[in-house]
PDB file of N, CA and C in Angstrom:
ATOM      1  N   UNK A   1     -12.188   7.150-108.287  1.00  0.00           N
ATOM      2  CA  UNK A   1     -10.894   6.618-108.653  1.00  0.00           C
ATOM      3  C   UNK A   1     -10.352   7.293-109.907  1.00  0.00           C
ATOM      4  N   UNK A   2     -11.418   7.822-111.028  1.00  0.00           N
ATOM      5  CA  UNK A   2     -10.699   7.847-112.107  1.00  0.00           C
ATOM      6  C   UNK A   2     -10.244   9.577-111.878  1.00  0.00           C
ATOM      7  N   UNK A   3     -11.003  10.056-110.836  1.00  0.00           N
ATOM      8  CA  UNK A   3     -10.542  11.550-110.551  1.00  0.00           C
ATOM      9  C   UNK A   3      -9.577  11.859-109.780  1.00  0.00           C
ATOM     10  N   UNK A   4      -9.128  10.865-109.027  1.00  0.00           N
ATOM     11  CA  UNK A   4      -7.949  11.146-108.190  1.00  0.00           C
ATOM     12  C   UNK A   4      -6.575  10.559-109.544  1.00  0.00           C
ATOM     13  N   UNK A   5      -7.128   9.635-110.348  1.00  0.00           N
ATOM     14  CA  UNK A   5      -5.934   8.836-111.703  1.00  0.00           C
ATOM     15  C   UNK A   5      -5.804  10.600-112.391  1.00  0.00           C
ATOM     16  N   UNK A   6      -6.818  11.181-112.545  1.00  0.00           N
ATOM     17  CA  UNK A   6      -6.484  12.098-113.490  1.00  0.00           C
ATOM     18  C   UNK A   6      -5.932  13.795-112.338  1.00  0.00           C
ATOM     19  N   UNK A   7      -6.342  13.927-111.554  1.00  0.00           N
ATOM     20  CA  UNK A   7      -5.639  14.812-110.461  1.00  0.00           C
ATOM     21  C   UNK A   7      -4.168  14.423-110.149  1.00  0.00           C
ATOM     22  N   UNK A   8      -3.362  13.447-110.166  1.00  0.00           N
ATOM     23  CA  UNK A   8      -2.242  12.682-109.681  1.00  0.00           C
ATOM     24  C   UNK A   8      -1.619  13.189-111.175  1.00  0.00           C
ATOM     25  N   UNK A   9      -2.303  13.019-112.355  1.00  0.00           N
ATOM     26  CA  UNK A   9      -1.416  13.023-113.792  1.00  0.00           C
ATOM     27  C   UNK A   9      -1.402  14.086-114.111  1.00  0.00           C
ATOM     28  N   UNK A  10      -2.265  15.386-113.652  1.00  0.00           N
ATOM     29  CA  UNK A  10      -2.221  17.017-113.696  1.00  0.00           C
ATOM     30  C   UNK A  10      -0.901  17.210-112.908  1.00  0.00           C
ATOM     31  N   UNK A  11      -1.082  16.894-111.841  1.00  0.00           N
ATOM     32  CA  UNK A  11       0.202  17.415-110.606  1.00  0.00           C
ATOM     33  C   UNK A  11       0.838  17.115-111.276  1.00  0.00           C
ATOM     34  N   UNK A  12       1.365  15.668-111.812  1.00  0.00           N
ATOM     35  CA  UNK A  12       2.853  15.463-112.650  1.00  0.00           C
ATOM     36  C   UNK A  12       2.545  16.089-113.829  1.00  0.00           C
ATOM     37  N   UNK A  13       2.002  16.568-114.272  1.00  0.00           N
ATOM     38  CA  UNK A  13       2.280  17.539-115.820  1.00  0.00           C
ATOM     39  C   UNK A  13       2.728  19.217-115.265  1.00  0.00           C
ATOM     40  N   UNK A  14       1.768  19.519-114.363  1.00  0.00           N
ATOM     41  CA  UNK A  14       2.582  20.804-113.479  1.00  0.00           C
ATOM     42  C   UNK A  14       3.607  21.146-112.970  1.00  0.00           C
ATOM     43  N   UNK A  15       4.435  19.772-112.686  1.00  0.00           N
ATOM     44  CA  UNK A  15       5.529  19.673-111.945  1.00  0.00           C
ATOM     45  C   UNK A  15       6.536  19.480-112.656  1.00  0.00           C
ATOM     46  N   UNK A  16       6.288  18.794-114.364  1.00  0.00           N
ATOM     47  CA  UNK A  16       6.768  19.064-115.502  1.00  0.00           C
ATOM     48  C   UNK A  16       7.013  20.118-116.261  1.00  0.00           C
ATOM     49  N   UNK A  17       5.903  20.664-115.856  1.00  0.00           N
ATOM     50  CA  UNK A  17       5.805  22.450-116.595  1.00  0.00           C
ATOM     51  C   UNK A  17       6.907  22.994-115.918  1.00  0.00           C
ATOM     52  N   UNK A  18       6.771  22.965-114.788  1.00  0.00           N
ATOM     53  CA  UNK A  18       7.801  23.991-113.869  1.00  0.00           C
ATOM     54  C   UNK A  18       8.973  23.518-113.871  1.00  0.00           C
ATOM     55  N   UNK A  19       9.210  22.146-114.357  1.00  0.00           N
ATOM     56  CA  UNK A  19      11.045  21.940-114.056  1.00  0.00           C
ATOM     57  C   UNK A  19      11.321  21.888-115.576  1.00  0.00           C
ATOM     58  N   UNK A  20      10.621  22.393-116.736  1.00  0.00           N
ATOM     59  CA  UNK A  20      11.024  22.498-118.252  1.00  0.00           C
ATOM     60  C   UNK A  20      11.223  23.960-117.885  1.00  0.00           C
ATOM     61  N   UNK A  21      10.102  25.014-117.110  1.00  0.00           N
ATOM     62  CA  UNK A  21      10.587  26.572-116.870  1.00  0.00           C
ATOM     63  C   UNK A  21      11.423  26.796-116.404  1.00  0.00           C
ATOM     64  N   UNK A  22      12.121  26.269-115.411  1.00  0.00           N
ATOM     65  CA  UNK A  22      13.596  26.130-114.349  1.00  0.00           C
ATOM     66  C   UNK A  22      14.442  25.975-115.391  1.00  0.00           C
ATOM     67  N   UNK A  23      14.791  25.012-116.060  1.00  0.00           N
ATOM     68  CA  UNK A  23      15.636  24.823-116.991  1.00  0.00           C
ATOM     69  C   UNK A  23      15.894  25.057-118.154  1.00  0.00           C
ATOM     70  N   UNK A  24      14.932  25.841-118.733  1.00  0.00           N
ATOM     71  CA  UNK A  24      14.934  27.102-119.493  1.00  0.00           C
ATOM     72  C   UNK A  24      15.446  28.664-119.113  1.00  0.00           C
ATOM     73  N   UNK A  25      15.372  28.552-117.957  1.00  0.00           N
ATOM     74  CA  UNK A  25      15.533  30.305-117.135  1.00  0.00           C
ATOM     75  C   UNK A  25      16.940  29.765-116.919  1.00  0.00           C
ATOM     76  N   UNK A  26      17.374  28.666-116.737  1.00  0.00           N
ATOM     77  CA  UNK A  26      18.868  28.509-116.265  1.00  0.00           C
ATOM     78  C   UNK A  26      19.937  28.929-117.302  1.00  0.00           C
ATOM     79  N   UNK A  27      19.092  28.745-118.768  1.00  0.00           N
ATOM     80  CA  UNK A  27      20.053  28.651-119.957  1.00  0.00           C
ATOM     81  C   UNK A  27      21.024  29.944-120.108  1.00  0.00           C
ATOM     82  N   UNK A  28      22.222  29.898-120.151  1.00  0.00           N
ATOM     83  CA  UNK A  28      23.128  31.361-120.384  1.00  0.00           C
ATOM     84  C   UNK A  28      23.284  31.551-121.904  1.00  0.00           C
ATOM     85  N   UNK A  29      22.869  32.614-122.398  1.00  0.00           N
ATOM     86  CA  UNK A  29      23.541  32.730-123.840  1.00  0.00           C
ATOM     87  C   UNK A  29      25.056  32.955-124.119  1.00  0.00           C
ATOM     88  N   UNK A  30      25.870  32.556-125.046  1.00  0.00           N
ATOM     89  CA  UNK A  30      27.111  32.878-125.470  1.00  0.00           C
ATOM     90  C   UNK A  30      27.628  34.533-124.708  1.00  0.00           C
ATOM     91  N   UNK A  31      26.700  35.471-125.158  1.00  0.00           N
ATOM     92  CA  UNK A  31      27.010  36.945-124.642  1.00  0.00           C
ATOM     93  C   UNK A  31      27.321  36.489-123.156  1.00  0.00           C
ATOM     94  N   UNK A  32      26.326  36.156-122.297  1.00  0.00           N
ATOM     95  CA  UNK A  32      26.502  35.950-120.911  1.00  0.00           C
ATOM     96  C   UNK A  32      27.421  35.589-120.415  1.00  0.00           C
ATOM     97  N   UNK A  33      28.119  34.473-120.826  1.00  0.00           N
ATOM     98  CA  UNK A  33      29.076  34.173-120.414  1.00  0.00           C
ATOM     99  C   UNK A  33      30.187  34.651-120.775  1.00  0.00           C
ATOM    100  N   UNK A  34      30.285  35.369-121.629  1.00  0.00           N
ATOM    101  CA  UNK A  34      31.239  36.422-122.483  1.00  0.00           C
ATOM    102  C   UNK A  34      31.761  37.233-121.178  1.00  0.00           C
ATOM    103  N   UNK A  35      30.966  37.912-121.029  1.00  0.00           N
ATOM    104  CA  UNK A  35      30.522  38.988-120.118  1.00  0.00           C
ATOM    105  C   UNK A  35      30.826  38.534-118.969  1.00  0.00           C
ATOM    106  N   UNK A  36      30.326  37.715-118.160  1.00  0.00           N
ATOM    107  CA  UNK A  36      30.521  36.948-116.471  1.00  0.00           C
ATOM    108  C   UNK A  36      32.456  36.479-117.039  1.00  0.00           C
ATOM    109  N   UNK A  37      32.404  36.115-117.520  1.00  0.00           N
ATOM    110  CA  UNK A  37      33.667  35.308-118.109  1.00  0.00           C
ATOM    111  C   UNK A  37      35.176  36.941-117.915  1.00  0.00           C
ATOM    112  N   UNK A  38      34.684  37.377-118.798  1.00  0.00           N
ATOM    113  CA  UNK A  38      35.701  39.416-118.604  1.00  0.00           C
ATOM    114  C   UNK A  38      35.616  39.607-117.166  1.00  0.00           C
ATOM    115  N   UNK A  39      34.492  40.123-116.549  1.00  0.00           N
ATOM    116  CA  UNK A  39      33.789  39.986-115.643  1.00  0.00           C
ATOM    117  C   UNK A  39      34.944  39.877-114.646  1.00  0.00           C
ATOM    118  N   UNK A  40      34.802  37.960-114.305  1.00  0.00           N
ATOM    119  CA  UNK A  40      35.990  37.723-113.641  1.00  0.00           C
ATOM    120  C   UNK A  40      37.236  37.690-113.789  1.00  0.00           C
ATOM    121  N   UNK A  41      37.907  38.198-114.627  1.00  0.00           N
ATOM    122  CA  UNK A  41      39.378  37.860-115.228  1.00  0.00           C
ATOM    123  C   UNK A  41      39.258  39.843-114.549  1.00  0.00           C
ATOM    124  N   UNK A  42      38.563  40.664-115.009  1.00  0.00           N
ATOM    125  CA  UNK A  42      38.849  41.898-114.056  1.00  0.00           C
ATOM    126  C   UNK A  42      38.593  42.611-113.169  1.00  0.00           C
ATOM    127  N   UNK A  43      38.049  40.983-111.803  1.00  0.00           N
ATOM    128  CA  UNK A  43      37.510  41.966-110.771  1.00  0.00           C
ATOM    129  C   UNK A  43      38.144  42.580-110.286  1.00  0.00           C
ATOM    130  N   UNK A  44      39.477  42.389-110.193  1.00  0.00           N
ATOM    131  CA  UNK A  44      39.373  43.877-109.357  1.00  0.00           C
ATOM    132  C   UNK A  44      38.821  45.630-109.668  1.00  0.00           C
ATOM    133  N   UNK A  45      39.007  45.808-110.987  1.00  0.00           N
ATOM    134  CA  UNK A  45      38.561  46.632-111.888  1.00  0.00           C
ATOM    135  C   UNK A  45      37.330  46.917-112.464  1.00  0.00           C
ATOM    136  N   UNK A  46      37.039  46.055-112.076  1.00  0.00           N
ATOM    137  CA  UNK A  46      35.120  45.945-112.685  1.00  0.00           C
ATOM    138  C   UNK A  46      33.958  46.780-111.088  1.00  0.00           C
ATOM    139  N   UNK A  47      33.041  47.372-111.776  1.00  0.00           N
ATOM    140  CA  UNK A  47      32.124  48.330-111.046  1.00  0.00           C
ATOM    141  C   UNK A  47      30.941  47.145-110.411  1.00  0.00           C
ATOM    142  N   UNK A  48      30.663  47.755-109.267  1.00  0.00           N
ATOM    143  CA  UNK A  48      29.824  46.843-108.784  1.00  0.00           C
ATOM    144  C   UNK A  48      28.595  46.162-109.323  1.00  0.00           C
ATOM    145  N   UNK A  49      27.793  47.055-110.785  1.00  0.00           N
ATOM    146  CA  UNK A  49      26.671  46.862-111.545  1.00  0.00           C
ATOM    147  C   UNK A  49      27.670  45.058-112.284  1.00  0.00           C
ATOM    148  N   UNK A  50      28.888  45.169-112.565  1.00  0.00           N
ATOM    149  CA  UNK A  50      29.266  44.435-113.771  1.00  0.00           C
ATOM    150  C   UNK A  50      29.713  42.847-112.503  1.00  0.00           C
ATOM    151  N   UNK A  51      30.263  43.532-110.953  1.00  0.00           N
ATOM    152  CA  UNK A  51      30.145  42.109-110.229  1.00  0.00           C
ATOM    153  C   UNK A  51      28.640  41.387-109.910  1.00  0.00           C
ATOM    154  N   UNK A  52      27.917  41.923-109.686  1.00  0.00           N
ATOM    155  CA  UNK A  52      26.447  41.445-109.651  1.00  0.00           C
ATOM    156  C   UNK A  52      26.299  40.712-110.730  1.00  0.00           C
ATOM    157  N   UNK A  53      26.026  41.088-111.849  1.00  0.00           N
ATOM    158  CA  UNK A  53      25.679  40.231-113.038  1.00  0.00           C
ATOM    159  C   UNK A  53      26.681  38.908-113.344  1.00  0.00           C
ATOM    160  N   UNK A  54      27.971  39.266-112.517  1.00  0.00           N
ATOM    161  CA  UNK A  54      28.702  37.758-112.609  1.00  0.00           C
ATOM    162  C   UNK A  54      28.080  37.108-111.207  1.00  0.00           C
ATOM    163  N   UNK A  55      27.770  37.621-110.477  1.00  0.00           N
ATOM    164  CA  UNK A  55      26.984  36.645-108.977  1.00  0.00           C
ATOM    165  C   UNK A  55      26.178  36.117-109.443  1.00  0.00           C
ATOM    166  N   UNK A  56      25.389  36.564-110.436  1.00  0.00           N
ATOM    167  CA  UNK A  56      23.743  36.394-110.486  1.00  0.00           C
ATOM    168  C   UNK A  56      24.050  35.155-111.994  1.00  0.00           C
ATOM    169  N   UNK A  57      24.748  35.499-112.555  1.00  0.00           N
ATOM    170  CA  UNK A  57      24.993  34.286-113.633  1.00  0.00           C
ATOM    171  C   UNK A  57      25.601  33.096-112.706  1.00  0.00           C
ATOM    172  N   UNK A  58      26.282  33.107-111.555  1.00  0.00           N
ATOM    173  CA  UNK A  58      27.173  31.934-111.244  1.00  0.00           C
ATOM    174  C   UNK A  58      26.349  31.279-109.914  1.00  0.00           C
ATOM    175  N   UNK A  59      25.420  32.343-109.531  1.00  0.00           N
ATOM    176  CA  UNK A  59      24.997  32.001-108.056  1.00  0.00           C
ATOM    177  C   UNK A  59      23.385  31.283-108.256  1.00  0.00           C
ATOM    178  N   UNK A  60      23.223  30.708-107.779  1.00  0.00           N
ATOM    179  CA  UNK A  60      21.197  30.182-107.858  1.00  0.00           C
ATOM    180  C   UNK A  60      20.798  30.524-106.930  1.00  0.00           C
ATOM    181  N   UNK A  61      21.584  30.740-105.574  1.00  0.00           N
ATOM    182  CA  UNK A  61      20.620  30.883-104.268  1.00  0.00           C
ATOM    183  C   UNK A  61      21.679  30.372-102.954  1.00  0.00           C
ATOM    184  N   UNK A  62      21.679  31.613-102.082  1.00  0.00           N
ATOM    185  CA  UNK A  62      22.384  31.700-101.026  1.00  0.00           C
ATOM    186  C   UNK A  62      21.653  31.684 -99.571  1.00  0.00           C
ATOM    187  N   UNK A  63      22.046  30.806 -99.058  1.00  0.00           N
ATOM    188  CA  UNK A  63      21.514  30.621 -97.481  1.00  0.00           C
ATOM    189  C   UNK A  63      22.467  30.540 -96.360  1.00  0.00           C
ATOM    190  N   UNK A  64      22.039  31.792 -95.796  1.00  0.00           N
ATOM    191  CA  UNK A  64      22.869  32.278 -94.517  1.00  0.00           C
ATOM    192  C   UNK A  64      21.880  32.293 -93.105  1.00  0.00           C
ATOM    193  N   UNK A  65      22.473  31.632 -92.099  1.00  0.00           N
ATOM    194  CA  UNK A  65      22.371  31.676 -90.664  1.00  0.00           C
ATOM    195  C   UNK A  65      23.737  32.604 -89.964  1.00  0.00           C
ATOM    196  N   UNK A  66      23.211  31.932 -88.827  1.00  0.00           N
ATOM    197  CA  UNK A  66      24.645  33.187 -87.863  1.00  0.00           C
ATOM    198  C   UNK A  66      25.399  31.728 -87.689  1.00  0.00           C
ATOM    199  N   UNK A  67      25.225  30.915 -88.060  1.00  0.00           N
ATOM    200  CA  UNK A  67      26.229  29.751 -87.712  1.00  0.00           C
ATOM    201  C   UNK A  67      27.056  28.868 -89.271  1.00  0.00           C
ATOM    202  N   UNK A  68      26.516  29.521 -90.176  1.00  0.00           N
ATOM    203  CA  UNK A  68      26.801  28.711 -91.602  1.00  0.00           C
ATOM    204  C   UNK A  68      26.599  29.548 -92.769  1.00  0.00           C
ATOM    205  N   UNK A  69      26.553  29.573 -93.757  1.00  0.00           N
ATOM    206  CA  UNK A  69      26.922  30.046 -95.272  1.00  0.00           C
ATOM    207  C   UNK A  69      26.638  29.346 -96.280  1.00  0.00           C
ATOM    208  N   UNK A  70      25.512  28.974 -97.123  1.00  0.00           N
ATOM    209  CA  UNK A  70      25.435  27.615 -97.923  1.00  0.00           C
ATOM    210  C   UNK A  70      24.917  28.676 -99.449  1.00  0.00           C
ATOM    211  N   UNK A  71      26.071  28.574-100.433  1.00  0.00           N
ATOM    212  CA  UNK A  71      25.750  28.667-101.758  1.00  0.00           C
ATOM    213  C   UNK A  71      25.600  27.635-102.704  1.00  0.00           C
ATOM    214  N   UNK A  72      24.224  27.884-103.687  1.00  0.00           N
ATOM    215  CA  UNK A  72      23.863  26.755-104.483  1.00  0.00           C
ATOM    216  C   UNK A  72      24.533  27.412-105.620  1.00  0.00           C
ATOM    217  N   UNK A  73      25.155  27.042-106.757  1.00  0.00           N
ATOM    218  CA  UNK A  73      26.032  27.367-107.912  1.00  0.00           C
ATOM    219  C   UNK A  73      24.857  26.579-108.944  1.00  0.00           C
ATOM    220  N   UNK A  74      25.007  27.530-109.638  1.00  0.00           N
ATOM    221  CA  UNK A  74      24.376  27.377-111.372  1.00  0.00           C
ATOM    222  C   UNK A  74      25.075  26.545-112.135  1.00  0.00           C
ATOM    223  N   UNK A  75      26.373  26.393-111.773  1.00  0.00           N
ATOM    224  CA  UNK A  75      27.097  25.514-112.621  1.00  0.00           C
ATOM    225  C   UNK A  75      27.856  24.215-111.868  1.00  0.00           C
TER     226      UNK A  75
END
């Protein structure tokens, strides 16, 4: 009993670890958004290296089938 009490309170400290790392990796600095922010005010004008880095600041994760399109947004 007291090894499954203390296996159950590891998993939730692991599962803690990893959603304090998630939400640390999410954080944008001032520059970043500087940047994503120009970014979009000149896509049409902006090179494909400078649209990526605004996808990748605004986007978390894209899921495509042949029937649907589902983007998760960072913000």
């Amino acid at each position: 009993m007291l090894i499954s009490k203390i296996e159950e309170l590891d998993a939730r400290r692991q599962g803690l670890i990893k959603a304090i790392a998630d939400m640390n990796a999410e954080v944008i600095s001032p520059e970043q958004v500087e940047r994503i922010s120009s970014n979009l005010d000149n896509w049409d004008s902006v090179d494909f290296e400078d649209r990526r880095v605004a996808a990748n600041g605004l986007i978390a994760q894209i899921r495509a089938t042949s029937e649907s399109v589902q983007i998760e947004w960072k913000i």
